[in-house]
C-alpha atoms as a PDB file:
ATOM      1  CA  UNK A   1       0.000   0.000   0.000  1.00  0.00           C
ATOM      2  CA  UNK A   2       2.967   2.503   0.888  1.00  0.00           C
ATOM      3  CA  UNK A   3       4.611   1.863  -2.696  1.00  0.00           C
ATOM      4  CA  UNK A   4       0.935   2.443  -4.358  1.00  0.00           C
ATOM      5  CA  UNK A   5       0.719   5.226  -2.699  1.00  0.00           C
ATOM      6  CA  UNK A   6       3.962   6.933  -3.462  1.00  0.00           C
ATOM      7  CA  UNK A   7       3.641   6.186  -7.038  1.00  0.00           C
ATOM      8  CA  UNK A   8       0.672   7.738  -7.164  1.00  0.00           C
ATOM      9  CA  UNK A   9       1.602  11.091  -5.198  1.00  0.00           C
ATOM     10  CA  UNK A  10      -0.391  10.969  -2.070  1.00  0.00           C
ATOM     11  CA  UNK A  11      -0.650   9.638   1.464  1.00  0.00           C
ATOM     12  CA  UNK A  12      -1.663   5.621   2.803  1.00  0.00           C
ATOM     13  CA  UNK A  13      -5.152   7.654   4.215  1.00  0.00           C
ATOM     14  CA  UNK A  14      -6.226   8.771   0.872  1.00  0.00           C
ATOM     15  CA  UNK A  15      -5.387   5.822  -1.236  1.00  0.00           C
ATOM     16  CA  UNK A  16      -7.382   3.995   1.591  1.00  0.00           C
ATOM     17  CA  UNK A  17     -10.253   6.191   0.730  1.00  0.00           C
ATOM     18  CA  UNK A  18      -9.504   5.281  -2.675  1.00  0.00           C
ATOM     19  CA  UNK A  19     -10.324   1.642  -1.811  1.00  0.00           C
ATOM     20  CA  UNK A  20     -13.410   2.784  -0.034  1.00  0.00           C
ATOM     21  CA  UNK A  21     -14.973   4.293  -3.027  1.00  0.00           C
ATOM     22  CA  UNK A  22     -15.391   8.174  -1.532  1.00  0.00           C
ATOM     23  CA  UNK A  23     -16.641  10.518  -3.651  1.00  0.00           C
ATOM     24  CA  UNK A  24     -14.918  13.214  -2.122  1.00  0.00           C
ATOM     25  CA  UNK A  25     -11.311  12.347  -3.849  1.00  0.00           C
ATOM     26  CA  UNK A  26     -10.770  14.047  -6.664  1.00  0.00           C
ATOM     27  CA  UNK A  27     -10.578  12.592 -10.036  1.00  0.00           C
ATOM     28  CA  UNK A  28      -7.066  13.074 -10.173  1.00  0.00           C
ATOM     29  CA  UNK A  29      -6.190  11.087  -7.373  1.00  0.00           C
ATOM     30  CA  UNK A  30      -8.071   8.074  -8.960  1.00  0.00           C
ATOM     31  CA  UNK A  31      -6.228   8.723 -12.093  1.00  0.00           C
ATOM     32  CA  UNK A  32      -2.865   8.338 -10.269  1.00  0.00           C
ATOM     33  CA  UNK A  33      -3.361   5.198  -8.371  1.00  0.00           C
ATOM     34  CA  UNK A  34      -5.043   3.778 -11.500  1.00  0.00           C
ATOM     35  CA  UNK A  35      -1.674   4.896 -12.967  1.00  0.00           C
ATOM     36  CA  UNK A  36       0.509   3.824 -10.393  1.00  0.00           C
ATOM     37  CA  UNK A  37      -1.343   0.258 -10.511  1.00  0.00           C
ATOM     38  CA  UNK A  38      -0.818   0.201 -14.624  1.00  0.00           C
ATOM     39  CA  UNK A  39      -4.927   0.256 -15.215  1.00  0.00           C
ATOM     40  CA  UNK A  40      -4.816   3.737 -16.023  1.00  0.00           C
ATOM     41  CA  UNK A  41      -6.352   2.800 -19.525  1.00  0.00           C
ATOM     42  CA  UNK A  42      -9.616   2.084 -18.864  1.00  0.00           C
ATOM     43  CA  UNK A  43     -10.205   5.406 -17.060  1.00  0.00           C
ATOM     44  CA  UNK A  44     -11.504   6.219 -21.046  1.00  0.00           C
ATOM     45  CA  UNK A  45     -14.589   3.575 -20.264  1.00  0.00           C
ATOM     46  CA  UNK A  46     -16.274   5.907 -17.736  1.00  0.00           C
ATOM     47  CA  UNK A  47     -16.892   8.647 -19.942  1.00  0.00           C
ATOM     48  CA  UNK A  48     -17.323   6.822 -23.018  1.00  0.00           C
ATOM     49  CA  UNK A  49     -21.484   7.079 -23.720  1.00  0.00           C
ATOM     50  CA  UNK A  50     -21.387   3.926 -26.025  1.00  0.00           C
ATOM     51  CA  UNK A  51     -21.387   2.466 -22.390  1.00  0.00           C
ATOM     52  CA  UNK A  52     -23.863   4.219 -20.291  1.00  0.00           C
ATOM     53  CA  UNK A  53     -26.655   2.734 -21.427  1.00  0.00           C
ATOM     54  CA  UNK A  54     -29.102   4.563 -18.613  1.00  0.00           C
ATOM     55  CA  UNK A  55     -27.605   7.815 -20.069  1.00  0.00           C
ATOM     56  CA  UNK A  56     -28.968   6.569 -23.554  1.00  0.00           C
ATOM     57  CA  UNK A  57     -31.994   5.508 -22.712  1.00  0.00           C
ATOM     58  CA  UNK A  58     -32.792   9.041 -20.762  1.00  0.00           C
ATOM     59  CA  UNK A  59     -31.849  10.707 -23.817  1.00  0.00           C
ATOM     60  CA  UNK A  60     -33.812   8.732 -26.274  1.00  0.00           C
ATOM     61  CA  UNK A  61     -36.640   9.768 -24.088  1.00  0.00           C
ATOM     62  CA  UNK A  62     -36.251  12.868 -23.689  1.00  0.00           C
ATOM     63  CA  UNK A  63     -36.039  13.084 -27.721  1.00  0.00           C
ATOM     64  CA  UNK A  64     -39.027  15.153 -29.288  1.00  0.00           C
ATOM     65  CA  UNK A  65     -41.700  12.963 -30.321  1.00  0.00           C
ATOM     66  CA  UNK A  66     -42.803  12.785 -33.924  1.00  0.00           C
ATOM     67  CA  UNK A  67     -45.814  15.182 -34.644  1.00  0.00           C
ATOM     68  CA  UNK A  68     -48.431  13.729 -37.124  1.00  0.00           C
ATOM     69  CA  UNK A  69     -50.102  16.664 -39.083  1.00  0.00           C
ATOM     70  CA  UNK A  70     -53.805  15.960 -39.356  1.00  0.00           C
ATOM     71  CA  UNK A  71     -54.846  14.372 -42.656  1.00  0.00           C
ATOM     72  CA  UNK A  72     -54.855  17.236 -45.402  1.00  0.00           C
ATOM     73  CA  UNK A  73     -53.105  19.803 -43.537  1.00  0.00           C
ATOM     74  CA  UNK A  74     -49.796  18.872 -44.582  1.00  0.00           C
ATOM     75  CA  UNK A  75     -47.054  20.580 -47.067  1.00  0.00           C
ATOM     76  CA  UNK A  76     -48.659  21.481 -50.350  1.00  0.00           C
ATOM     77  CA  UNK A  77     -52.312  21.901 -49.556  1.00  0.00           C
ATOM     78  CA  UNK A  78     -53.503  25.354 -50.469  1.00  0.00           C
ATOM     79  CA  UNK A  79     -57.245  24.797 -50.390  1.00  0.00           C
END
């Protein structure tokens, strides 16, 4: 843990909050010890939409809806 946590510039307590998941280290950090363990390459997965596939459905759904014209009232009618 002490050689993990040199490589990655900071101290045993925050790499063990690290570990613990908290939300309250900064990205940076993560990206150092992910670094420092050699994983630093799929840090591009988080971001990448193609895998968020909550994120797509809320988007599809929040997509404007098709709006069907009443018969006869479309393009072209003049009468």
């Amino acid at each position: 843990m002490a050689v993990i946590a040199e490589r990655a510039f900071t101290s045993r307590a925050t790499l063990q909050r690290v570990e613990a998941g908290d939300p309250a280290v900064s990205i940076g950090i993560y990206a150092a010890v992910l670094l420092a363990l050699g994983l630093l390459s799929g840090l591009q997965d988080v971001a990448d939409a193609a895998h968020d596939t909550v994120g797509q459905s809320l988007a599809a759904a929040a997509l404007p809806q098709r709006v069907r014209l009443p018969h006869g009232k479309g393009k072209g009618d003049h009468g």
